[in-house]
N, C-alpha and C. Protein backbone atom coordinates (compact mmCIF):
# COMPACT_ATOMS: atom_id res chain seq x y z
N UNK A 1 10.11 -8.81 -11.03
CA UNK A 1 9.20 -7.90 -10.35
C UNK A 1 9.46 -7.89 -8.85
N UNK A 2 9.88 -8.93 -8.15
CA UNK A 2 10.25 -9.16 -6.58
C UNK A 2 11.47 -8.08 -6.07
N UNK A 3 12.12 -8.01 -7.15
CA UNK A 3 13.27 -7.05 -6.79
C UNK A 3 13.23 -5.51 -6.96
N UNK A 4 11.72 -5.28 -8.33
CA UNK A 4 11.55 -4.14 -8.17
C UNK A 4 10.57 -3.49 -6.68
N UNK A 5 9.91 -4.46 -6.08
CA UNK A 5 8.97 -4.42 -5.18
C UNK A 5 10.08 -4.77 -3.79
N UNK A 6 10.85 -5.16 -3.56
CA UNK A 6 11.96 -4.95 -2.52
C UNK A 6 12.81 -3.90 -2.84
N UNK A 7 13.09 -2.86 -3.90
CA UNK A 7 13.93 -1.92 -3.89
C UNK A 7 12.66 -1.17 -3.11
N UNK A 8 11.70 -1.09 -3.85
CA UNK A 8 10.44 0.38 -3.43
C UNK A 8 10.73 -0.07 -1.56
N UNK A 9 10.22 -1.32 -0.76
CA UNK A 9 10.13 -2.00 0.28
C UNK A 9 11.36 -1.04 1.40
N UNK A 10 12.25 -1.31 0.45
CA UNK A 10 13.79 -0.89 1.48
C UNK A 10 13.79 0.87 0.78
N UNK A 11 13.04 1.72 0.47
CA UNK A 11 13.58 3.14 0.42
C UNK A 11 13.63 3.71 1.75
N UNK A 12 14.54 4.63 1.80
CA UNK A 12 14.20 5.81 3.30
C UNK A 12 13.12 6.36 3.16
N UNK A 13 12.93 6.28 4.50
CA UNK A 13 11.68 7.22 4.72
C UNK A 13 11.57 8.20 4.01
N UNK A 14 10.19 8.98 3.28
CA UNK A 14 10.12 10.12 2.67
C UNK A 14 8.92 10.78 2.74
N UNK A 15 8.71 12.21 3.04
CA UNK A 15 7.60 12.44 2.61
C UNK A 15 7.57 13.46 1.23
N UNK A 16 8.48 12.48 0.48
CA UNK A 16 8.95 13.90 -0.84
C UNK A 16 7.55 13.23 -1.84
N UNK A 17 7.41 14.11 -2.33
CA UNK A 17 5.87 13.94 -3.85
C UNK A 17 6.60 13.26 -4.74
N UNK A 18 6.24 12.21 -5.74
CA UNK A 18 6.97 11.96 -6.84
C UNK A 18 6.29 12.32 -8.19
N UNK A 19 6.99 12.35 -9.21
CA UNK A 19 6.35 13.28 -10.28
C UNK A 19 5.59 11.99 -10.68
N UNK A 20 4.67 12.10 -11.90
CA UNK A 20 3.83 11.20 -12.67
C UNK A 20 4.04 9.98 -13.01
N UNK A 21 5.64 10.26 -13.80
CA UNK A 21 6.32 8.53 -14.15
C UNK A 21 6.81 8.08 -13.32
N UNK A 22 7.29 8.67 -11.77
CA UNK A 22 7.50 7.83 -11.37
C UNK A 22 6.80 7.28 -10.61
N UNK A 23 5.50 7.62 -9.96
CA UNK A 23 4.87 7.14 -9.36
C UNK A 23 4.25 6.26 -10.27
N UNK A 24 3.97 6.28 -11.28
CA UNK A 24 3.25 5.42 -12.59
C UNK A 24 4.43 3.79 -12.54
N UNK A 25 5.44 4.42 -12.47
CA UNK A 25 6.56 3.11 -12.80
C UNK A 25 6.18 2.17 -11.52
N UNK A 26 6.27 3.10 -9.71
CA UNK A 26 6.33 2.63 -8.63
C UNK A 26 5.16 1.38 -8.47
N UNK A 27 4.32 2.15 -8.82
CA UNK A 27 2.43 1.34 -9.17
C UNK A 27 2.70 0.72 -9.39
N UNK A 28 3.06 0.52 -10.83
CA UNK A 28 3.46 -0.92 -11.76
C UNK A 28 4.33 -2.01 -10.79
N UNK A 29 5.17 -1.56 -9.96
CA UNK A 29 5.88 -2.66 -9.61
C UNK A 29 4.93 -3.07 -8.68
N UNK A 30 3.95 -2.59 -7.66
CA UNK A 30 3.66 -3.35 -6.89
C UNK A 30 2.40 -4.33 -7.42
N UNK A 31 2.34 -3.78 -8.59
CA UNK A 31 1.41 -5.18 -8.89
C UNK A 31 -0.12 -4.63 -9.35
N UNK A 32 -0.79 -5.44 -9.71
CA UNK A 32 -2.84 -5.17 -10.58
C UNK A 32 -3.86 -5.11 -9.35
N UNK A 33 -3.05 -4.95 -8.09
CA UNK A 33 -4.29 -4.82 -7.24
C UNK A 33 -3.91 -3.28 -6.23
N UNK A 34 -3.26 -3.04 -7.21
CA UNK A 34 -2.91 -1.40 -6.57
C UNK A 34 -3.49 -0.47 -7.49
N UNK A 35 -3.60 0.56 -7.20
CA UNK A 35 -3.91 1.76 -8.24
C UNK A 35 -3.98 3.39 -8.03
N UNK A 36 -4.09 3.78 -8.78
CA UNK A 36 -4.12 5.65 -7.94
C UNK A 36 -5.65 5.91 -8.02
N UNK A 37 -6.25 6.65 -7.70
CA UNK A 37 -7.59 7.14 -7.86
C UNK A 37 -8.02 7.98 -6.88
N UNK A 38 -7.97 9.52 -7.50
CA UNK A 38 -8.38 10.70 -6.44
C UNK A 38 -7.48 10.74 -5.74
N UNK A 39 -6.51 11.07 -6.14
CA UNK A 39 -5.05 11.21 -5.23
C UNK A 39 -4.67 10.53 -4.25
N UNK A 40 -5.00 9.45 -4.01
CA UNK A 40 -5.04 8.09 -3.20
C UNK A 40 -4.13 7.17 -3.65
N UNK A 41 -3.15 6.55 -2.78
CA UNK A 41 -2.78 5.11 -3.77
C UNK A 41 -3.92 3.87 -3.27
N UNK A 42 -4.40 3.17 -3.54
CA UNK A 42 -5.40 1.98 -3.32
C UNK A 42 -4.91 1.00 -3.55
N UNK A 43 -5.67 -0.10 -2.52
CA UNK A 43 -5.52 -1.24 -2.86
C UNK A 43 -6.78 -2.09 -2.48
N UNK A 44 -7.23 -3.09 -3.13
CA UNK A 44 -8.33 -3.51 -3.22
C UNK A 44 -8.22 -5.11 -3.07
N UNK A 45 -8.78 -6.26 -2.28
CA UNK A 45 -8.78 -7.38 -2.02
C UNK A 45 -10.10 -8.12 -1.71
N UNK A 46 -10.47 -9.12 -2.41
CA UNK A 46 -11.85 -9.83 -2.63
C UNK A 46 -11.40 -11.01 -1.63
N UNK A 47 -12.43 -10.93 -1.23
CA UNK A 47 -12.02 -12.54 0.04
C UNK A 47 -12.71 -12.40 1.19
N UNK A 48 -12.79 -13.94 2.59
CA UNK A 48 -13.33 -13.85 3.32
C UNK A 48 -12.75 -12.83 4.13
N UNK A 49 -13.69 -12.31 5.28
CA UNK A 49 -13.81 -11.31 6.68
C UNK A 49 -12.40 -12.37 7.02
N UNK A 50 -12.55 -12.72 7.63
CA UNK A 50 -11.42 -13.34 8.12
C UNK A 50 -9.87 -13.36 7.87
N UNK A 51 -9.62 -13.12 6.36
CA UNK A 51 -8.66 -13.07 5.71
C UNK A 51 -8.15 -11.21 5.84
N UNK A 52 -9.31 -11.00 5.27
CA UNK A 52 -9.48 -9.03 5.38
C UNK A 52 -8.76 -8.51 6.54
N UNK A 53 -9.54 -9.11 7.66
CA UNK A 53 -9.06 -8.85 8.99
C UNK A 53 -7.79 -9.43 9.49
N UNK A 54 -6.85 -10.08 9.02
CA UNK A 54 -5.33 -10.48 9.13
C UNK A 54 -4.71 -9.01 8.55
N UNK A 55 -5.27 -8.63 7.49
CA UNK A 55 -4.73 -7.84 6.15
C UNK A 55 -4.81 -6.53 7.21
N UNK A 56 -5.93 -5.99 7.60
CA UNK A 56 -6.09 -4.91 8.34
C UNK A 56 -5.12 -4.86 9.87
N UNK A 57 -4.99 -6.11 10.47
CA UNK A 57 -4.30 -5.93 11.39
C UNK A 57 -3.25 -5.79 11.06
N UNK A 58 -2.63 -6.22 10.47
CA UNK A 58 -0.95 -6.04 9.54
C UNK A 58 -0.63 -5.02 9.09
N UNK A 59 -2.00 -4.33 8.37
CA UNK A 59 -1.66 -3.05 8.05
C UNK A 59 -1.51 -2.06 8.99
N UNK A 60 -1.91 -2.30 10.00
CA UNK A 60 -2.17 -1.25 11.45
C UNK A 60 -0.82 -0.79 11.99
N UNK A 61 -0.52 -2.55 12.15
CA UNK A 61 0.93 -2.81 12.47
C UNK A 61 2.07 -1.71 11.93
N UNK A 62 1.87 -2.00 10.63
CA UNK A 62 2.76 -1.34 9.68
C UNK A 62 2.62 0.27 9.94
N UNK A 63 1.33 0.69 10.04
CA UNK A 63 1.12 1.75 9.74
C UNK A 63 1.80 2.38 10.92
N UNK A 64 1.40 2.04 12.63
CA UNK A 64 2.21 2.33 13.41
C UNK A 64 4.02 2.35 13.64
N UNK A 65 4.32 1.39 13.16
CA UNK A 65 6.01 1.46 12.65
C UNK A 65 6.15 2.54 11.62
N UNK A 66 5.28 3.14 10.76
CA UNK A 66 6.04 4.20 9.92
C UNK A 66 5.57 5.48 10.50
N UNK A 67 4.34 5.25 11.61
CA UNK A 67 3.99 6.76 12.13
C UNK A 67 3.07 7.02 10.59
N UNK A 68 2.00 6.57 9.83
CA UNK A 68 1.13 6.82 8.61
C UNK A 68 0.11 6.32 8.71
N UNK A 69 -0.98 6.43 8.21
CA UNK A 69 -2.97 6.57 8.76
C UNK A 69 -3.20 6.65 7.50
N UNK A 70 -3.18 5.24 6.85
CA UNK A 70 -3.85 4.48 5.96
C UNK A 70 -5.41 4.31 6.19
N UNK A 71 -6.62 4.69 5.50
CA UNK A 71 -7.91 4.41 5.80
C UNK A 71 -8.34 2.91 5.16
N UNK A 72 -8.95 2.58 5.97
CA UNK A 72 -9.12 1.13 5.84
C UNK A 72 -10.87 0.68 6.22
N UNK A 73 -10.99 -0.14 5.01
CA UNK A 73 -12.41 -0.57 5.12
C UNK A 73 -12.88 -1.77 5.02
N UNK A 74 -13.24 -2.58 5.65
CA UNK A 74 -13.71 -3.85 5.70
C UNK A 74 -15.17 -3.76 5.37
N UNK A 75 -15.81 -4.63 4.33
CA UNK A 75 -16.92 -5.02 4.54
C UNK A 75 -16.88 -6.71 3.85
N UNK A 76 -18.42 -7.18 3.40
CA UNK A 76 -18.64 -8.65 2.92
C UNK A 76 -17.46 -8.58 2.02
N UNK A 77 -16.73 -9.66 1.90
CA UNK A 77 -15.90 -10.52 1.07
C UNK A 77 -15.08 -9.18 0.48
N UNK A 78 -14.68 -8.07 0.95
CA UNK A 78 -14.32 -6.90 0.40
C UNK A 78 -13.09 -6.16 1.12
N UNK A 79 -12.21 -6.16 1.40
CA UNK A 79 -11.04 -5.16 1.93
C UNK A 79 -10.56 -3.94 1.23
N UNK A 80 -10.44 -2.89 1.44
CA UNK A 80 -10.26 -1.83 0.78
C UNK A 80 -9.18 -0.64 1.67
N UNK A 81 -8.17 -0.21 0.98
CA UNK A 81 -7.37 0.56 1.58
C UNK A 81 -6.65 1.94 0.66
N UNK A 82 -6.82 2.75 1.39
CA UNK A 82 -6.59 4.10 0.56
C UNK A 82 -5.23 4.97 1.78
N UNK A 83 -4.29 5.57 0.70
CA UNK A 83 -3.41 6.00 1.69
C UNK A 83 -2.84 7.30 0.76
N UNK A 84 -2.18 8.49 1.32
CA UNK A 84 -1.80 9.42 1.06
C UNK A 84 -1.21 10.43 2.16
N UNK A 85 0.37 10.89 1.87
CA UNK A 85 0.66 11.45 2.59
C UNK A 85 -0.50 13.12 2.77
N UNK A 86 -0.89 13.22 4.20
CA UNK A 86 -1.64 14.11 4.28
C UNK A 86 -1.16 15.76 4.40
N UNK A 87 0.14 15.41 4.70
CA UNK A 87 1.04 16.97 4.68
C UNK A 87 1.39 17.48 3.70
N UNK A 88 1.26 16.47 2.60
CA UNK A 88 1.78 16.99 1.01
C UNK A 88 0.59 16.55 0.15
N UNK A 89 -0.64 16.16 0.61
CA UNK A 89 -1.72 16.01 -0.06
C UNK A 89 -1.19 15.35 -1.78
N UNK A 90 -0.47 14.48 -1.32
CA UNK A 90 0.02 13.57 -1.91
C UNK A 90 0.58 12.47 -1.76
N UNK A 91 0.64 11.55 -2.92
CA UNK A 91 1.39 10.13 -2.68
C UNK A 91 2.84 10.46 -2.93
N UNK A 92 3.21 10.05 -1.47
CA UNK A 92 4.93 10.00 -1.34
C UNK A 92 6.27 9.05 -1.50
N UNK A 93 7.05 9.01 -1.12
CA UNK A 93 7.71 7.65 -1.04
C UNK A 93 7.33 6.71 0.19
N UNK A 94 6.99 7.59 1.19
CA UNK A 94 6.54 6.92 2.46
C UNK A 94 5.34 6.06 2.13
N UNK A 95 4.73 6.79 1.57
CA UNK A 95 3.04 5.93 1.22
C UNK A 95 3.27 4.46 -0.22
N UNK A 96 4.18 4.87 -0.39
CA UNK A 96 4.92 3.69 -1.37
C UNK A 96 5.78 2.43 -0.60
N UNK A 97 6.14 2.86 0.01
CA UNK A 97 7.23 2.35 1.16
C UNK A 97 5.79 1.54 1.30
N UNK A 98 4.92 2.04 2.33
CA UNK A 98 3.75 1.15 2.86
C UNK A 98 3.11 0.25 2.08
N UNK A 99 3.15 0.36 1.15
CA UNK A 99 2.23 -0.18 -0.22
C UNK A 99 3.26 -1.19 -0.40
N UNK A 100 4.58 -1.60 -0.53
CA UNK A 100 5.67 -2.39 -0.83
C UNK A 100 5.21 -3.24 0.43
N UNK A 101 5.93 -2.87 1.78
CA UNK A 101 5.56 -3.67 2.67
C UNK A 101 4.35 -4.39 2.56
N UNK A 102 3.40 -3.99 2.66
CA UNK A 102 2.11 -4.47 2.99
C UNK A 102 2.25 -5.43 1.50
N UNK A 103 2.65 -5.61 0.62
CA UNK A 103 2.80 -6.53 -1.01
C UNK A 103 3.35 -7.41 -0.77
N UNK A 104 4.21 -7.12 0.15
CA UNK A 104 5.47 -8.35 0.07
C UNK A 104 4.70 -8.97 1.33
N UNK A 105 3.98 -8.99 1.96
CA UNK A 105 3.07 -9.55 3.46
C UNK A 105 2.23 -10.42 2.42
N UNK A 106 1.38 -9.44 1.67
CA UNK A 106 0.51 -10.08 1.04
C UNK A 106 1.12 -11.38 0.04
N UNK A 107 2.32 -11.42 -0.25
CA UNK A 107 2.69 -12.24 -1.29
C UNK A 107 2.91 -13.02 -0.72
N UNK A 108 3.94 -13.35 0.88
CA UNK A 108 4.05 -14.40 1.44
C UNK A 108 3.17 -15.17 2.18
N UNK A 109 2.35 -14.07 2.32
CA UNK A 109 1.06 -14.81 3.26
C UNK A 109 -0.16 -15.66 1.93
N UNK A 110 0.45 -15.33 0.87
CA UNK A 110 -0.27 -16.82 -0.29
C UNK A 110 -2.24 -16.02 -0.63
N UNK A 111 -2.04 -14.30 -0.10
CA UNK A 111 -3.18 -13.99 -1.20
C UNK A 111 -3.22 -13.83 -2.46
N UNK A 112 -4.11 -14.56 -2.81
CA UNK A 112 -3.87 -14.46 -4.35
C UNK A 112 -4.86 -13.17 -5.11
């Protein structure tokens, strides 16, 4: 699974749409705390403010290096992140790209 989640990690930039399976396949690699819902890709994380708020700054980070405006929500023991390319009112490779990065952060940084 590490290698399918470093191929998605290293794609070129894109803001191309992907059809059903493959965005269905892409999901799958990054793992059970991702998901689609309302044309969104999501990701969802239970844990302290403290932890959330590493997650959010990282994501900021990220989001500024790809030039993409991920919405992001912190509340109690709750992190929540929704992303979609907004020019194609869809999930792209770019918004996959982000979702990889931000997995492989999350994996080394030991959230479980």
């Amino acid at each position: 699974m590490s290698e399918d989640l470093e191929h998605i990690a290293s794609h070129t930039i894109s803001r191309s749409a992907l059809s059903p399976a493959e965005l269905a396949q892409e999901v799958k690699a990054l793992g059970a705390r991702w998901s689609v819902e309302g044309g969104d890709l999501k990701l969802v994380l239970q844990g302290p403010m403290t932890k959330a708020g590493k997650v959010a700054a990282y994501a900021g980070a990220l989001a500024d290096e790809l030039d993409h405006h991920p919405h992001m929500v912190i509340d109690y023991q709750r992190f929540e992140l929704t992303i979609h390319t907004h020019d194609q009112n869809a999930i792209t490779v770019i918004d996959l790209v982000f979702a990889a990065r931000l997995e492989q952060w999350l994996r080394t940084g030991g959230w479980d």
